[in-house]
PDB file of N, CA and C in Angstrom:
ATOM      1  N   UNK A   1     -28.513  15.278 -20.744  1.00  0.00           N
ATOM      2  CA  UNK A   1     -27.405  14.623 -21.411  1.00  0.00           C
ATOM      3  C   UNK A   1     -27.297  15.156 -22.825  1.00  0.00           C
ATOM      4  N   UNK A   2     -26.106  15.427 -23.309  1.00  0.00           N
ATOM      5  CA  UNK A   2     -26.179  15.687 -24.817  1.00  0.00           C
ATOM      6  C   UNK A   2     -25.839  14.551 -24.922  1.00  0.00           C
ATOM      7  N   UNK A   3     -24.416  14.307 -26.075  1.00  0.00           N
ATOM      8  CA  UNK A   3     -24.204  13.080 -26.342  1.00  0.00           C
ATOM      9  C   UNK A   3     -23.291  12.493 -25.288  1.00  0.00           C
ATOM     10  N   UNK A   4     -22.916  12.830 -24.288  1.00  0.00           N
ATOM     11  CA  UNK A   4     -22.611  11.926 -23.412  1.00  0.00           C
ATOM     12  C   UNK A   4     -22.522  12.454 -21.801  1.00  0.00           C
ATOM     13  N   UNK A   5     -23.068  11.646 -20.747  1.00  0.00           N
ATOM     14  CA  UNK A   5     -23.213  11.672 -19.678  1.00  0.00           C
ATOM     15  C   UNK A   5     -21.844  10.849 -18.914  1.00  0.00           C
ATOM     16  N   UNK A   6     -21.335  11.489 -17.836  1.00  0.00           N
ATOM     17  CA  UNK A   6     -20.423  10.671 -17.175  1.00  0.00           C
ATOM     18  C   UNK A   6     -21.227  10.802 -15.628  1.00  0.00           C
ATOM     19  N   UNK A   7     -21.221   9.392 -14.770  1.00  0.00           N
ATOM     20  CA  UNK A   7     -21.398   9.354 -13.392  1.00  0.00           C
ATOM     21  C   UNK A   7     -20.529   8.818 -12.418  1.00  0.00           C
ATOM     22  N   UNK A   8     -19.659   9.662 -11.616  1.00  0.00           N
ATOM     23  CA  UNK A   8     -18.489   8.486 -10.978  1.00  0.00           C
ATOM     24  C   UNK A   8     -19.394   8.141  -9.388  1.00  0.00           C
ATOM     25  N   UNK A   9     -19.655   6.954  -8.727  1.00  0.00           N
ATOM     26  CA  UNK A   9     -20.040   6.533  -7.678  1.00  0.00           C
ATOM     27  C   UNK A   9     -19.021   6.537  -6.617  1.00  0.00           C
ATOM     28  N   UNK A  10     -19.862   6.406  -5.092  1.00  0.00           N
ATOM     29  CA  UNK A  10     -18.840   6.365  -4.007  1.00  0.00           C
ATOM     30  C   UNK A  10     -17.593   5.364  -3.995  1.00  0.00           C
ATOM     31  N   UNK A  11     -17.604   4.263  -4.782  1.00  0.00           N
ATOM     32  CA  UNK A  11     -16.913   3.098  -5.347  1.00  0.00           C
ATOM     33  C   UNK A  11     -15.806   3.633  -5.682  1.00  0.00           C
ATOM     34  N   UNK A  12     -16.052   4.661  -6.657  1.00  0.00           N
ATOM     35  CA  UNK A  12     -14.954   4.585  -7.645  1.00  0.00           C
ATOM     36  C   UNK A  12     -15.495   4.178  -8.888  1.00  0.00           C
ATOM     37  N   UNK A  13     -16.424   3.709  -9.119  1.00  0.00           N
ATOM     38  CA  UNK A  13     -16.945   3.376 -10.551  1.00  0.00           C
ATOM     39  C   UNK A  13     -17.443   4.226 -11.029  1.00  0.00           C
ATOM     40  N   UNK A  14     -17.082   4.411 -12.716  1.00  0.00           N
ATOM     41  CA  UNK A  14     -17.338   5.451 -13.954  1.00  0.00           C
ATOM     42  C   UNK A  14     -18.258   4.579 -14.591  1.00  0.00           C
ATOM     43  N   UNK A  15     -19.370   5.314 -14.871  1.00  0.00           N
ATOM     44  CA  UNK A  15     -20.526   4.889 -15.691  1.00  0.00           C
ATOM     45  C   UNK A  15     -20.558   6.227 -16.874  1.00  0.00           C
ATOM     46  N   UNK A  16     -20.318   5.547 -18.079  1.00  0.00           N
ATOM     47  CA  UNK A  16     -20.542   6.275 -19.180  1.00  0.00           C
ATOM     48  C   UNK A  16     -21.748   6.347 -20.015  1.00  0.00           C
ATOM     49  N   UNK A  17     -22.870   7.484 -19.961  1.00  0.00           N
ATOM     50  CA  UNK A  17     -23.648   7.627 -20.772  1.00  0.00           C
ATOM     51  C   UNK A  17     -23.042   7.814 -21.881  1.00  0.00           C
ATOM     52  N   UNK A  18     -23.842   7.249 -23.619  1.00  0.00           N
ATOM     53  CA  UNK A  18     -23.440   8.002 -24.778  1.00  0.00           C
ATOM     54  C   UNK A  18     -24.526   7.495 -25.939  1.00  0.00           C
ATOM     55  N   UNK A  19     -24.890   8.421 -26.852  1.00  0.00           N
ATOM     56  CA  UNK A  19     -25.646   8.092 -28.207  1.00  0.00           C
ATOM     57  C   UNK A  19     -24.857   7.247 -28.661  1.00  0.00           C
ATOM     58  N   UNK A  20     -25.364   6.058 -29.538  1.00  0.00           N
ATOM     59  CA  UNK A  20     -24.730   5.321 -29.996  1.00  0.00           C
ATOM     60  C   UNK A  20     -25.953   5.131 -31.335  1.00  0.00           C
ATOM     61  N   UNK A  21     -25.125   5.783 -32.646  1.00  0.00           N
ATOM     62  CA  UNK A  21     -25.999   6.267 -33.678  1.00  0.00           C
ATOM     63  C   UNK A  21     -26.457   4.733 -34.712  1.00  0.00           C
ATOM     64  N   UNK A  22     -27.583   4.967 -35.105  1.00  0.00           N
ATOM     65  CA  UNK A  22     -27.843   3.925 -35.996  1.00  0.00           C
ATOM     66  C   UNK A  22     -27.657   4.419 -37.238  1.00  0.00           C
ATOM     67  N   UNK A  23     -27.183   3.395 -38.401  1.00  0.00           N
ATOM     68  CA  UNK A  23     -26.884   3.798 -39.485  1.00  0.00           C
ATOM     69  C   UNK A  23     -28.295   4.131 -40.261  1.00  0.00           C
ATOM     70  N   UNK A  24     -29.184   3.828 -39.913  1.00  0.00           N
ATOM     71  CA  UNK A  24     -31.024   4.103 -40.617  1.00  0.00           C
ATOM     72  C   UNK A  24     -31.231   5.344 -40.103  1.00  0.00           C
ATOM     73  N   UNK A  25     -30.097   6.053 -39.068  1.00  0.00           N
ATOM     74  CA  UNK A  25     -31.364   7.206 -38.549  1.00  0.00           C
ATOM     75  C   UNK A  25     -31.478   6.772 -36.755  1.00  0.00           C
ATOM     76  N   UNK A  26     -31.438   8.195 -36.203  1.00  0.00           N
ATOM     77  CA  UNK A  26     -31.688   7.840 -34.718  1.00  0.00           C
ATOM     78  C   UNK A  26     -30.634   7.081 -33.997  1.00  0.00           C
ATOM     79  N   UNK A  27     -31.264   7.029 -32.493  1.00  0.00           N
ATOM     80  CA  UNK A  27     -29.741   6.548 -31.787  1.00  0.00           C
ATOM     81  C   UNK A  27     -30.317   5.407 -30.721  1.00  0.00           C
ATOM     82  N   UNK A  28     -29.359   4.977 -29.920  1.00  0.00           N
ATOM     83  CA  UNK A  28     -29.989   4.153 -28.876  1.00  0.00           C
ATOM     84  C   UNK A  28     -28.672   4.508 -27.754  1.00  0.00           C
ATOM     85  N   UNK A  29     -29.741   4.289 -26.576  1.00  0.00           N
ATOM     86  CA  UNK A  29     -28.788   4.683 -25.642  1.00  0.00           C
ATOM     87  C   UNK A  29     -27.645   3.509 -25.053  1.00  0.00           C
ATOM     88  N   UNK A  30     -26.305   3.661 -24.601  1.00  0.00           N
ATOM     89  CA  UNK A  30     -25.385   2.709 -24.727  1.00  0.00           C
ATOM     90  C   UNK A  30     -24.567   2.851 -23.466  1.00  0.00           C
ATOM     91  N   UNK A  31     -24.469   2.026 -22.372  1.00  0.00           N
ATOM     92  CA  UNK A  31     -24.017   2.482 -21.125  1.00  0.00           C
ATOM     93  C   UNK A  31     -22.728   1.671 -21.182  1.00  0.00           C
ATOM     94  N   UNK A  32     -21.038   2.110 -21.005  1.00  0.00           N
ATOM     95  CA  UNK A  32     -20.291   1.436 -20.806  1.00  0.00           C
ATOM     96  C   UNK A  32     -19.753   1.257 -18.974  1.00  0.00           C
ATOM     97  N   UNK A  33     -19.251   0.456 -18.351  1.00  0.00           N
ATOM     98  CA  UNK A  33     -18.982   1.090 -17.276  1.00  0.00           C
ATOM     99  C   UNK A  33     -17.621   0.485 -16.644  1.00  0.00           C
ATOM    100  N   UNK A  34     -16.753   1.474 -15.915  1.00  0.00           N
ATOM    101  CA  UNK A  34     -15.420   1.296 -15.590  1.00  0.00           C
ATOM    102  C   UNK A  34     -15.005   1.182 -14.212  1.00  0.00           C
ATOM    103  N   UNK A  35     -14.338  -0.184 -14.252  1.00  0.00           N
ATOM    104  CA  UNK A  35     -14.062  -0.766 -12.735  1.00  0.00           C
ATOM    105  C   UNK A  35     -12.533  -0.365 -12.771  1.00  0.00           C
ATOM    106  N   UNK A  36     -12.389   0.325 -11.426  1.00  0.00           N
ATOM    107  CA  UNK A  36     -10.429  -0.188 -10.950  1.00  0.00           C
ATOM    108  C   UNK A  36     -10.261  -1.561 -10.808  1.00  0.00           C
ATOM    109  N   UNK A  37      -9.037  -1.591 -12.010  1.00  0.00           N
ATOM    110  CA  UNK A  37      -8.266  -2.986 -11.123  1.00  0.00           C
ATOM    111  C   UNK A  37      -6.917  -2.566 -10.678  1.00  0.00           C
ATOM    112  N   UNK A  38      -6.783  -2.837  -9.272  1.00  0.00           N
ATOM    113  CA  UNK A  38      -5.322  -2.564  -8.355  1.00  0.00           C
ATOM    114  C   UNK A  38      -4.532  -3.828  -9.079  1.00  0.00           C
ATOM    115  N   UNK A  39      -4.567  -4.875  -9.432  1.00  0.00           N
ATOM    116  CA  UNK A  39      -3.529  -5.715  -9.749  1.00  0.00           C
ATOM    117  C   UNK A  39      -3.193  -5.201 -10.987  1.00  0.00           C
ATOM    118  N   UNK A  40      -4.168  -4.843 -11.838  1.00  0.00           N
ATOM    119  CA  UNK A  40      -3.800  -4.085 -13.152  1.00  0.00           C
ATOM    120  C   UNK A  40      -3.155  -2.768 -13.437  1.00  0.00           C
ATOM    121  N   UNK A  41      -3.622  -2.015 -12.117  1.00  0.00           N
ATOM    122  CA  UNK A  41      -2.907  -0.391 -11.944  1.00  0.00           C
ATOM    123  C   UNK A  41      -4.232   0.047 -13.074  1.00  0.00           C
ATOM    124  N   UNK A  42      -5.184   0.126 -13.849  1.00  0.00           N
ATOM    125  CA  UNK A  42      -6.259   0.923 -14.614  1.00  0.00           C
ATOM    126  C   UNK A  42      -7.549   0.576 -14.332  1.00  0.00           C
ATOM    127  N   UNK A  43      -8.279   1.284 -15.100  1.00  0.00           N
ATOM    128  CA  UNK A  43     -10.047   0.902 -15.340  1.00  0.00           C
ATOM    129  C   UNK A  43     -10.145   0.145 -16.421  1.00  0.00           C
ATOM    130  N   UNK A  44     -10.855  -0.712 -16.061  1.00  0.00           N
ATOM    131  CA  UNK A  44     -11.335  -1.790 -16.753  1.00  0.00           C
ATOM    132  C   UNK A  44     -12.802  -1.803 -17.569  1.00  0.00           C
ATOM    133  N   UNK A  45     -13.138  -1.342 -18.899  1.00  0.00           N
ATOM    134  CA  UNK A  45     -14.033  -1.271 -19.245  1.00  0.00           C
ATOM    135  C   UNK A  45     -15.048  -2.422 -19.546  1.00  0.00           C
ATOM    136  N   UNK A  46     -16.410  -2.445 -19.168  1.00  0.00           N
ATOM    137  CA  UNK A  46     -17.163  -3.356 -19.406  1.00  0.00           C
ATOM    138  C   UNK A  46     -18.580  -2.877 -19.843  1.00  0.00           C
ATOM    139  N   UNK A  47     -19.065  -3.571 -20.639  1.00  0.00           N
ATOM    140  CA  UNK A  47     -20.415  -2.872 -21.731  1.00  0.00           C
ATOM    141  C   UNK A  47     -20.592  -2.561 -22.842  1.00  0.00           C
ATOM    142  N   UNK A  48     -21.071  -1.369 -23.225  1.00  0.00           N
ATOM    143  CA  UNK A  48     -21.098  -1.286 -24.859  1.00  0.00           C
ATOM    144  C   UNK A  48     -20.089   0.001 -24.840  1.00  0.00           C
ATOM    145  N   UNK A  49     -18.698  -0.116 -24.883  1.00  0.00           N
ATOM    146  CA  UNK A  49     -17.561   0.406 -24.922  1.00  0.00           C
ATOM    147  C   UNK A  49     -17.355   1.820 -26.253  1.00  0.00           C
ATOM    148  N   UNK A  50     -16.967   2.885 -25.834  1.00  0.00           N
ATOM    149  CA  UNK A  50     -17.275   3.918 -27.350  1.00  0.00           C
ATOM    150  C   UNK A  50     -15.717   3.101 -28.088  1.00  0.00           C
TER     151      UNK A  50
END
């Protein structure tokens, strides 16, 4: 992974790897992840969102 990893599953679901930097220095890792909604027509993000 550099700074960001993408994984799409048999689902249809997007799982986003990404650094998510601390202001002291260093990073922590931060997974957002994206559901279809058909009533909505998009992906729906849920997690620690960039």
């Amino acid at each position: 992974m550099g700074d960001q990893g993408v994984k799409v599953d048999i689902k249809g679901t997007v799982k986003q790897y990404w650094k998510k930097y601390r202001p002291e220095g260093g990073w922590d890792l931060a997974i957002a992840t994206y559901s279809w909604s058909a009533s909505k027509n998009k992906y729906l993000g849920a997690g620690q969102l960039p």
